[in-house]
Protein backbone atom coordinates (compact mmCIF):
# COMPACT_ATOMS: atom_id res chain seq x y z
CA UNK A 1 3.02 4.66 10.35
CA UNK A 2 0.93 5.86 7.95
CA UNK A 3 2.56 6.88 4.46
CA UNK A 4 2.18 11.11 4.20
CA UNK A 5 3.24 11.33 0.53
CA UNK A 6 -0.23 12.23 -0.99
CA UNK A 7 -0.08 13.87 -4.39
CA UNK A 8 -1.85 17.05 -5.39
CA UNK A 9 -4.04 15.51 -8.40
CA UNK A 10 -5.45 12.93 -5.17
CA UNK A 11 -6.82 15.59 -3.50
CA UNK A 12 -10.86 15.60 -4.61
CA UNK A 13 -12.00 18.61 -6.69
CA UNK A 14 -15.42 17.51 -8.40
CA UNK A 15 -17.37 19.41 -5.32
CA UNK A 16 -17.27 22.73 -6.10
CA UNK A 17 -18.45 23.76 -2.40
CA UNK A 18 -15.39 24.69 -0.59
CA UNK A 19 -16.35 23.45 2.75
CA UNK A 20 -16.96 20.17 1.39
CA UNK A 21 -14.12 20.10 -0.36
CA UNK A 22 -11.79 20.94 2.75
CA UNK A 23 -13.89 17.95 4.81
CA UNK A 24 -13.20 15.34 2.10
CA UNK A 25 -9.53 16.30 1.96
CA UNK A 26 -9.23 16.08 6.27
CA UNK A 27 -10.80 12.96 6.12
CA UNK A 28 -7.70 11.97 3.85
CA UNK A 29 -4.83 13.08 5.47
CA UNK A 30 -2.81 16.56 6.22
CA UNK A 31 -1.13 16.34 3.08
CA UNK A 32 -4.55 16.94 1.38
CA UNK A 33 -5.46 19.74 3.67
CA UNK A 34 -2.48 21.64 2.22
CA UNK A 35 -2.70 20.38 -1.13
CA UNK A 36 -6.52 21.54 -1.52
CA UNK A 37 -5.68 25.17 0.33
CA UNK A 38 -3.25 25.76 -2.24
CA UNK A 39 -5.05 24.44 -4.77
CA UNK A 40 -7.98 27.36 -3.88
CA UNK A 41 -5.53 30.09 -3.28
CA UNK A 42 -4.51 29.27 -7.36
CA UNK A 43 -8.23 29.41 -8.08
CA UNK A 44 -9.33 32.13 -6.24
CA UNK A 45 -7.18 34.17 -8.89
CA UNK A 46 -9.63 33.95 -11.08
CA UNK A 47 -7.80 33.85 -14.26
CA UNK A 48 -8.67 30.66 -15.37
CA UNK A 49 -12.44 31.65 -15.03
CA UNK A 50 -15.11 33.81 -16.40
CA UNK A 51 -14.24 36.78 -15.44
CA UNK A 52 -10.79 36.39 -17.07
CA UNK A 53 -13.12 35.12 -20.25
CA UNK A 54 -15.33 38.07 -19.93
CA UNK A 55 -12.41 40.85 -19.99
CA UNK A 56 -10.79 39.35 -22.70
CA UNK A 57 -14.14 39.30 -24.75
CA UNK A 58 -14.97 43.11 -23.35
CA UNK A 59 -11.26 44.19 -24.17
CA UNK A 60 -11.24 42.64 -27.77
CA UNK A 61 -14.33 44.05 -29.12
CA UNK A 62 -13.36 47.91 -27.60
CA UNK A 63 -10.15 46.68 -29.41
CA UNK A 64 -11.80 46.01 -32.56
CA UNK A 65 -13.81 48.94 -32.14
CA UNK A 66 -10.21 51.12 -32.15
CA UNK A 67 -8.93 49.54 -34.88
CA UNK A 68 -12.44 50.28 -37.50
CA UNK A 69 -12.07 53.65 -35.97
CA UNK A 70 -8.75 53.94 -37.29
CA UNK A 71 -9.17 51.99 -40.24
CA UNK A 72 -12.51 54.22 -41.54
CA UNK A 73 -10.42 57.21 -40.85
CA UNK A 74 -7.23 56.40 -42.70
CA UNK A 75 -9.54 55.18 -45.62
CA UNK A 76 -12.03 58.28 -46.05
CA UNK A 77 -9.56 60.90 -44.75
CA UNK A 78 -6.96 62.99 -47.05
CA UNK A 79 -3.67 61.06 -47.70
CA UNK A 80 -1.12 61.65 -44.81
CA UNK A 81 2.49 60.68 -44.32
CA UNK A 82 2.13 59.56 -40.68
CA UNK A 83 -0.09 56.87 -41.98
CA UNK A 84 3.10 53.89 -41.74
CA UNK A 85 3.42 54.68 -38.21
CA UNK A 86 0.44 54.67 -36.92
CA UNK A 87 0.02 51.52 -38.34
CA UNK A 88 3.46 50.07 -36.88
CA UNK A 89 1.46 51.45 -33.47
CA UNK A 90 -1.11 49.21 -34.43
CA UNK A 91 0.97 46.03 -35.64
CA UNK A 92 2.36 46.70 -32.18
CA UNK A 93 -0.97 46.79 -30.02
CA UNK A 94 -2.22 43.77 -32.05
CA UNK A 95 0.67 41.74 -31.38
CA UNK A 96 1.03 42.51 -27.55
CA UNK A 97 -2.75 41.80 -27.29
CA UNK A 98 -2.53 38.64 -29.05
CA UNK A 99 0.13 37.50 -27.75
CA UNK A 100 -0.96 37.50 -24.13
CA UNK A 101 -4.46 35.97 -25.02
CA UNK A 102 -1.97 33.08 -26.23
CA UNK A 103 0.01 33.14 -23.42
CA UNK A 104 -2.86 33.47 -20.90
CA UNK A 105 -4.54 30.29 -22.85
CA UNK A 106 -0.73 28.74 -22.32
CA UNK A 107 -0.58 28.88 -19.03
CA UNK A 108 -3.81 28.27 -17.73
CA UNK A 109 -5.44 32.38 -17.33
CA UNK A 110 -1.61 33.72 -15.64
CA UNK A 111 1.03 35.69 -18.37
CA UNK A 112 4.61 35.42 -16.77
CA UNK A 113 6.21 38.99 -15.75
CA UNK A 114 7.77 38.62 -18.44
CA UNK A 115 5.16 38.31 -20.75
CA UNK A 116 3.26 41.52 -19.19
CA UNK A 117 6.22 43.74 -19.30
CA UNK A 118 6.67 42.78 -22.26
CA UNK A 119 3.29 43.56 -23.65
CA UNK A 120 3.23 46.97 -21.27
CA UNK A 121 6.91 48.55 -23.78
CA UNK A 122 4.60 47.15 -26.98
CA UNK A 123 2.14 49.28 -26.05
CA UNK A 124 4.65 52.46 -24.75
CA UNK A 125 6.27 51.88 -28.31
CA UNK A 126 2.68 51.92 -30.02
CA UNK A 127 1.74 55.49 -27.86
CA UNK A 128 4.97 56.90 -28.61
CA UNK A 129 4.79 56.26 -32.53
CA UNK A 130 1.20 57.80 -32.71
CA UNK A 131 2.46 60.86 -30.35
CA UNK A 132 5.25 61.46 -33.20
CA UNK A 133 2.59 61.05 -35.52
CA UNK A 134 0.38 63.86 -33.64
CA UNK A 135 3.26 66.53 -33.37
CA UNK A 136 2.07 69.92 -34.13
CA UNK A 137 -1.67 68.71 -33.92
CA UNK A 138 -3.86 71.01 -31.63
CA UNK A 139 -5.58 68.35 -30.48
CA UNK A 140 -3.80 65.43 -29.82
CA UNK A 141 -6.29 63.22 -28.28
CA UNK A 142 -8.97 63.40 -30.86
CA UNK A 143 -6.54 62.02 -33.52
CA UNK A 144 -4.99 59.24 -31.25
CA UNK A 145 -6.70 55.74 -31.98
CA UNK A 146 -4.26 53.53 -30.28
CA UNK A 147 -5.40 55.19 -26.78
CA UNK A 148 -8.65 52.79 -27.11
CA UNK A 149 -6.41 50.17 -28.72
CA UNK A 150 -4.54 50.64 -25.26
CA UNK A 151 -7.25 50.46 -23.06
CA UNK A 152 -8.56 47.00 -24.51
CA UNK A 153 -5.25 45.65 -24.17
CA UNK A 154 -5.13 46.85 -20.43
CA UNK A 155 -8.40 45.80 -19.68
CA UNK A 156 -7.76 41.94 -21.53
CA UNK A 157 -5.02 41.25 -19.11
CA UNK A 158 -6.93 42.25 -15.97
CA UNK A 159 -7.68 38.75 -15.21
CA UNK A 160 -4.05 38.01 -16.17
CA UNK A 161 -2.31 39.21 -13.81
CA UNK A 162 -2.36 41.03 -10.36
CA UNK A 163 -4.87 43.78 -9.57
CA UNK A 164 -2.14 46.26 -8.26
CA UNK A 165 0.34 45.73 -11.61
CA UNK A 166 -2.92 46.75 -14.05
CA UNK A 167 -3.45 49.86 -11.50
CA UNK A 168 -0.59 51.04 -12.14
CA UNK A 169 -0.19 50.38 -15.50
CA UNK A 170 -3.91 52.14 -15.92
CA UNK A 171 -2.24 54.81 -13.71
CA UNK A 172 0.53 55.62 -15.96
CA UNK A 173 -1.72 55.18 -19.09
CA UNK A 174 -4.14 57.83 -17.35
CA UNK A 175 -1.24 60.10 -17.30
CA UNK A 176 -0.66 60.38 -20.38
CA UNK A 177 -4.18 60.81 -21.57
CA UNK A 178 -4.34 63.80 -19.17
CA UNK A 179 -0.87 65.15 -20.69
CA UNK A 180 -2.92 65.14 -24.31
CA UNK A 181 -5.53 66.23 -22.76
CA UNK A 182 -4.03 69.40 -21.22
CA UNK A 183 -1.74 70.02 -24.46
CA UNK A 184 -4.98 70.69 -26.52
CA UNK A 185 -6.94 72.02 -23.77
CA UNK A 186 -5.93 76.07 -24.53
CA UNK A 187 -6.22 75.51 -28.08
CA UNK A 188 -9.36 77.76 -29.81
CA UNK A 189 -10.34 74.42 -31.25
CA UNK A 190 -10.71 72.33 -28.33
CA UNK A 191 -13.69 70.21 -27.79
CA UNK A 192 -14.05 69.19 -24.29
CA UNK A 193 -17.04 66.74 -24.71
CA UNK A 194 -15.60 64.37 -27.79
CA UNK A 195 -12.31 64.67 -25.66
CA UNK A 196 -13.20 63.91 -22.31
CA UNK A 197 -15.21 60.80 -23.65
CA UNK A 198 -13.05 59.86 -25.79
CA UNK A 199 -10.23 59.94 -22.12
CA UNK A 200 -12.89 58.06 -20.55
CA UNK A 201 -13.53 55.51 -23.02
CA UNK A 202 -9.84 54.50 -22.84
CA UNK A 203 -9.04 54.25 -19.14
CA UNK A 204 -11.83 53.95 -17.13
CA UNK A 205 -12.43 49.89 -18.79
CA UNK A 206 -9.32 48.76 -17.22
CA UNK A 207 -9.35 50.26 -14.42
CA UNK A 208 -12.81 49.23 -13.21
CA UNK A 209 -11.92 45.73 -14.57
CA UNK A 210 -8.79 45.92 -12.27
CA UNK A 211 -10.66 47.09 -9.08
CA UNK A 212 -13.69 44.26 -9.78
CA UNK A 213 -11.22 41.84 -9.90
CA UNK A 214 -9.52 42.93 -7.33
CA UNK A 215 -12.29 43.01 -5.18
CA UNK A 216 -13.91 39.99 -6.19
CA UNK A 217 -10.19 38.07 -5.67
CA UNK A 218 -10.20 39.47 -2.03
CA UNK A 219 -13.73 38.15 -1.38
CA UNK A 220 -13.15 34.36 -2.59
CA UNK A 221 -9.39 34.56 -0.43
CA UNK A 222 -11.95 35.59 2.89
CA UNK A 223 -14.48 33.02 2.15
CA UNK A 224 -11.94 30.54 1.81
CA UNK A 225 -10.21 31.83 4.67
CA UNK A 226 -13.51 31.18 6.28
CA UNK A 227 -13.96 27.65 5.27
CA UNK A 228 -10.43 27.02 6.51
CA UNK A 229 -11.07 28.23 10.08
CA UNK A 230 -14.55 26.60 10.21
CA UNK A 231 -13.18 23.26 9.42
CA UNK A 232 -11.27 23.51 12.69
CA UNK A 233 -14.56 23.40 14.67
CA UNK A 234 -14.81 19.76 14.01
CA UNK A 235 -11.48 18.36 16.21
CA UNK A 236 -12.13 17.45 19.33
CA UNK A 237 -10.71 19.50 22.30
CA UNK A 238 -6.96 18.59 22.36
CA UNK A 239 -5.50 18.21 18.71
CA UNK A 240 -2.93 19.23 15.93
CA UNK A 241 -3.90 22.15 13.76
CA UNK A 242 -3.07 21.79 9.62
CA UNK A 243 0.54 22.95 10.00
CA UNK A 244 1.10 20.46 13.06
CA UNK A 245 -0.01 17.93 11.51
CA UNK A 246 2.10 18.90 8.84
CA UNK A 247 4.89 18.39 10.71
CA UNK A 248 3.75 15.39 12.30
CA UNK A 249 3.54 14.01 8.60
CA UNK A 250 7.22 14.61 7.65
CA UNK A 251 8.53 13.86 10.97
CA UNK A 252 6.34 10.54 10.42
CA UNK A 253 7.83 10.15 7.29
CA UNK A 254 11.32 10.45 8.18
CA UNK A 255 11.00 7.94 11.17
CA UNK A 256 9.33 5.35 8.74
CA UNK A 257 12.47 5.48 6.61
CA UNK A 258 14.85 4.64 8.93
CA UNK A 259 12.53 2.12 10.26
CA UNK A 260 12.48 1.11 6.39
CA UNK A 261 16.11 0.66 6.34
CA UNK A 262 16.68 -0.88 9.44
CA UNK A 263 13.74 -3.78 8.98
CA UNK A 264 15.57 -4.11 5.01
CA UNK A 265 19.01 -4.70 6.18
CA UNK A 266 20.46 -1.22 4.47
CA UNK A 267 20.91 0.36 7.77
CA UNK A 268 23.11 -1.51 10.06
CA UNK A 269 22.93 -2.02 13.96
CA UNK A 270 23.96 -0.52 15.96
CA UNK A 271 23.42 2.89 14.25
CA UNK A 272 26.11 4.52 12.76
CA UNK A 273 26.69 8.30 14.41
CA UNK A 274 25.14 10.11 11.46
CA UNK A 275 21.97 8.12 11.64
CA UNK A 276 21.68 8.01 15.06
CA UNK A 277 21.75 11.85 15.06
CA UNK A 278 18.65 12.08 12.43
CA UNK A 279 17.15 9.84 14.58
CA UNK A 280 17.82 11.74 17.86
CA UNK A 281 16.98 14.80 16.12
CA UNK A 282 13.59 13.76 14.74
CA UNK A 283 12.61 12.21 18.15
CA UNK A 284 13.20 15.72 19.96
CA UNK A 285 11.14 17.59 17.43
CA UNK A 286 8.42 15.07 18.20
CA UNK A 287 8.46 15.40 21.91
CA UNK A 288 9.13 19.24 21.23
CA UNK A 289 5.20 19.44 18.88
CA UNK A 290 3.49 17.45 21.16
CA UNK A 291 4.47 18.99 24.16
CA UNK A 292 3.86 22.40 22.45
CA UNK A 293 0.36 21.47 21.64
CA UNK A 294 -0.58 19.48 24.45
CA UNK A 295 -3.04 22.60 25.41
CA UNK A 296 -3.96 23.80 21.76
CA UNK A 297 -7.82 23.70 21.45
CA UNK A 298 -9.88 24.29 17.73
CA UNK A 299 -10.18 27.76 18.58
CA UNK A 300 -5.79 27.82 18.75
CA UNK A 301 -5.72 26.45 15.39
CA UNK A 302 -8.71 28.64 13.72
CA UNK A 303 -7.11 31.38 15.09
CA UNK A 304 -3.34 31.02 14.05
CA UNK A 305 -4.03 29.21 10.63
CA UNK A 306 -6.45 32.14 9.85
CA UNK A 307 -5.12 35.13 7.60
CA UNK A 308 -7.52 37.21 8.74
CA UNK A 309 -7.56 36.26 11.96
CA UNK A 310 -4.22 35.21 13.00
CA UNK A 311 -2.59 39.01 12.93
CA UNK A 312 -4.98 40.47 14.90
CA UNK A 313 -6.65 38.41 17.18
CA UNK A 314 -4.55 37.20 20.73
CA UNK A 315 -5.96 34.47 22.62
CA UNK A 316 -5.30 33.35 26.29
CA UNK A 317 -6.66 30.32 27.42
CA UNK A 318 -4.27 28.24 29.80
CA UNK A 319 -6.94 25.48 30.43
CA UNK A 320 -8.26 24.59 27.30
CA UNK A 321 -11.83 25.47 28.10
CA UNK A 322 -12.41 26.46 24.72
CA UNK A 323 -12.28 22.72 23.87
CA UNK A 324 -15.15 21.94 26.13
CA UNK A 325 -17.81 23.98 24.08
CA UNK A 326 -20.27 21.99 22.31
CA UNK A 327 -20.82 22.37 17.92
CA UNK A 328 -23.59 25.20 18.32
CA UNK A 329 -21.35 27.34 20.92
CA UNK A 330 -18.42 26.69 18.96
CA UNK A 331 -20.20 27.83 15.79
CA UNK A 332 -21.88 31.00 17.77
CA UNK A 333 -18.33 31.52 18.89
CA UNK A 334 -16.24 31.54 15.99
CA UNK A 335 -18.39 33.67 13.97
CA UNK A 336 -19.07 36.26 16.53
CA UNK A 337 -15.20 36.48 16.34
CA UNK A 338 -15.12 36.53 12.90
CA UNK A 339 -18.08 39.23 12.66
CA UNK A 340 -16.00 41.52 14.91
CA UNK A 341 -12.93 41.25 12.93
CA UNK A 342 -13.32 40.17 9.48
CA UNK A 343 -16.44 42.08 8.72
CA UNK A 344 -14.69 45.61 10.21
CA UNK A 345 -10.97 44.90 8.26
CA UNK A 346 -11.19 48.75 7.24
CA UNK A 347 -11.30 50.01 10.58
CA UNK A 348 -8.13 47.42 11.49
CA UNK A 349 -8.93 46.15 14.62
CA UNK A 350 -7.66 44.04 17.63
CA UNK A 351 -9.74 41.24 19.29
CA UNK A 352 -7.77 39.86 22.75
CA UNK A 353 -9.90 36.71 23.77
CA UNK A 354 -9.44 35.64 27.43
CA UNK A 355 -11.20 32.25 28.30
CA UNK A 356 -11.78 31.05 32.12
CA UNK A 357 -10.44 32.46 35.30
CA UNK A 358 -8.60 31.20 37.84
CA UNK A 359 -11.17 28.64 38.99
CA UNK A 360 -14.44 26.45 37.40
CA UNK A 361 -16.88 26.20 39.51
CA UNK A 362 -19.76 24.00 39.09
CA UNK A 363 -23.20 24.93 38.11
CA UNK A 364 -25.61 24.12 41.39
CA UNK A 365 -25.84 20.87 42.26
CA UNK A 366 -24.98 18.94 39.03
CA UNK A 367 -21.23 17.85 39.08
CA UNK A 368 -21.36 17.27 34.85
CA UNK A 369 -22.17 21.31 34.67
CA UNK A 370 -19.26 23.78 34.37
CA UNK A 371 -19.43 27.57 33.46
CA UNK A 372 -16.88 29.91 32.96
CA UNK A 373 -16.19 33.41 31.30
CA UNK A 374 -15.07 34.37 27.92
CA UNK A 375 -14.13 37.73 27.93
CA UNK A 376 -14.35 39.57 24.05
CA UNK A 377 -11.92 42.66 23.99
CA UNK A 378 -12.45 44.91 20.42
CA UNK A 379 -10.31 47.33 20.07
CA UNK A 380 -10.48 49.95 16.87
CA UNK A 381 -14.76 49.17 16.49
CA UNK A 382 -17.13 51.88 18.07
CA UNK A 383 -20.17 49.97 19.40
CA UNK A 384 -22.34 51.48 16.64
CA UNK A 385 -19.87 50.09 13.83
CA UNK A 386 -20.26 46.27 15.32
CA UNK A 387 -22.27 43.92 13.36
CA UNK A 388 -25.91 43.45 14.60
CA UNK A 389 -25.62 40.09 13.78
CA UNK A 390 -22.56 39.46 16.76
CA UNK A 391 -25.35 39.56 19.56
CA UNK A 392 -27.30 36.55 18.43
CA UNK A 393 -24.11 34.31 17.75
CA UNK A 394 -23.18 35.60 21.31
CA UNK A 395 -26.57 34.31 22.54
CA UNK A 396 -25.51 30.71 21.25
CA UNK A 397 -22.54 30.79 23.42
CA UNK A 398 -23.94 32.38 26.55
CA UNK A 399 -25.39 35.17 28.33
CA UNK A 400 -23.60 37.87 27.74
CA UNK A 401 -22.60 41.89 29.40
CA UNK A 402 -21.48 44.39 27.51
CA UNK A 403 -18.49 47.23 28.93
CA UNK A 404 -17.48 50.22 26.95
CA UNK A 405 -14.67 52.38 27.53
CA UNK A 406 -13.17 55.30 25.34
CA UNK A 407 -11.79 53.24 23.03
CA UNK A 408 -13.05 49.06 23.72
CA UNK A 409 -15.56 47.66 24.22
CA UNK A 410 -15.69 44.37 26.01
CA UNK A 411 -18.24 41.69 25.79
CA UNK A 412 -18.02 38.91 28.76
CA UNK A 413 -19.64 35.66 27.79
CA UNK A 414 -20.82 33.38 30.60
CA UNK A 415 -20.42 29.82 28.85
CA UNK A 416 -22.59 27.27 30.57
CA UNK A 417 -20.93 23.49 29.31
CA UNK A 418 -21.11 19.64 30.12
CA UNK A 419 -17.84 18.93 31.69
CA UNK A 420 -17.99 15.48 30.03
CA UNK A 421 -16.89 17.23 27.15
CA UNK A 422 -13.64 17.17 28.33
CA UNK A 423 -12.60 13.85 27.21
CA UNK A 424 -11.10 14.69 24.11
């Protein structure tokens, strides 16, 4: 039996083309499979990489911009006794921005919880000195320079930590900026231009930072998604998706041991009840996979190891005639699927795939020739909102009719196939 126990630092990582990378690792075992997937899903947060770089970079010059602001200010303006705290508001901003370019550098682009809500009060603490600074101004946001100092700090961390926690932390930010802005909007003194830029100068860098990363996070997890379900078009027509063969590793694994102990002498014969059970027990789950996958084709496993397509695509196909289609219909196949779903996740479809009917008949008089249906059901998508590009991967499959009701539309594929295929 063949030992499962890969570790995570074997799994190759110098090709930076996913697909390649997910080949390599299947070529090595399960274990690496796994390993790698995980190992993108960490990437694919991007705050190890450039973007992360780039916000912090962005976020400390608007920083430093705040801070000359203030400083130039306090220096050429009259003497004031609200000078200490709005430099404790400062001391404050400054440490909760430094501090989580540290900790971000410490642990490899990601700030613990901790860490951010941490840096979030600092920041609270620093808006609430500089408001008790500002009472009795009539314009509170003019004479606020820790908003900015706020905003940088926001907009440093975007890469830091999830998109949704710096939303709302923008959210509540924006808040408040409206709440100054309102307080000195019926004033006789109010200037809406310096104050409305000045608003938009402190929240809207963080919160586009949060929505491209966001956005750009969500497109890496579908192309690796992607690469995941296209590896599966390279098993042959019977065989063990990644989590299978998961299983199939540790069930491997555990049989090897007691094999281990047995052939070593530390497991005495006849078995002993408690090892006789584990062995009972792992020999059931055995015949339990491989009797629940007997019929699971490359289209089963792309399918339900997808997270885009796994929730809402349903797939019958009792005879495994997926399995029989060769590399360019399996390729027209899968992205046509992935076209009608992926491509249309606003609109939250449903795709119900139905493959064969009750018989296979063979094409004229060539007994190697097999057809059969595959029957496309999208519901959720008007026919105007699906993907040009779904008829010519359709064409690689088959010829193809197209029915439309109310609300579906269904697309029957007639998939002409060697029958030799079969052997799997």
């Amino acid at each position: 039996m063949s030992d499962p126990a890969l570790h995570h630092d074997q799994v190759p990582r110098e090709d930076p083309n996913v697909l390649s990378r997910l080949v390599r690792a299947r070529r090595i075992g399960p274990r690496a499979v796994s390993a790698l997937h995980d190992d993108l899903a960490r990437d694919s947060r991007l705050g190890y990489g450039y973007l992360g770089i780039a916000a912090i970079v962005i976020g400390s010059c608007l920083f430093l911009r705040g801070l000359i602001t203030f400083i130039v200010g306090t220096l050429s303006g009259p003497a004031d006794d609200t000078v200490p705290l709005r430099v404790i508001a400062w001391t404050l901003l400054s440490v909760a921005l430094i501090g989580s370019c540290l900790l971000s550098r410490r642990f490899h682009g990601r700030i613990p919880a901790v860490a951010f809500a941490a840096g979030t009060v600092l920041m609270a603490l620093s808006l609430l000195l500089e408001t008790i600074a500002n009472l009795g101004v009539t314009q509170p946001i003019l004479h606020s320079s820790t908003v900015l100092g706020v905003g940088a700090t926001l907009l440093a961390l975007v890469g830091s930590r999830p998109a949704r926690q710096l939303l709302v932390a923008d959210g509540v930010f924006a808040v408040i900026i409206v709440a100054m802005l309102m307080s000195g909007a019926f004033s006789e003194s109010f200037s809406p231009g310096p104050s409305v830029q000045l608003a938009a100068t402190a929240v809207l860098p963080p919160l586009l930072g949060a929505l491209i990363v966001k956005g750009f996070g969500a497109l890496v997890q579908l192309e690796l998604d992607r690469s995941v379900v296209e590896s599966a078009m390279l098993s042959p027509r019977f065989a063990f998706g990644m989590r299978a063969s998961d299983e199939l590793a540790r069930l491997d694994l555990d049989a090897e041991q007691i094999l281990d102990g047995v052939a070593r002498g530390s497991i005495d014969i006849p078995l002993d009840s408690e090892v006789a059970a584990a062995a009972s027990s792992i020999a059931t789950e055995l015949r339990l996979l491989l009797v629940a996958g007997r019929n699971d084709t490359w289209l089963h496993h792309a399918i339900e190891e997808s997270e885009v397509l796994g929730p809402v695509v349903t797939l019958s196909d009792p005879r495994g005639l997926a399995g029989l289609l060769d590399p360019s219909q399996r390729e027209g196949l899968l992205s046509a699927v992935w076209l009608l779903v992926a491509d249309s996740f606003r609109l939250q479809p449903t795709l119900q795939i139905v493959i064969g009917s009750q018989t296979v008949e063979e094409v004229g008089d060539a007994p190697d020739k097999m057809s059969f249906p595959v029957a496309l059901t999208v519901d959720g998508v008007p026919r105007r909102r699906i993907d040009p590009a779904v008829w010519p991967a359709l064409d690689r499959v088959g010829d193809h009719v197209e029915m439309a009701a109310r609300a579906s539309i269904t697309i029957v594929t007639t998939v002409r196939t060697v029958a030799q295929n079969a052997t799997a």
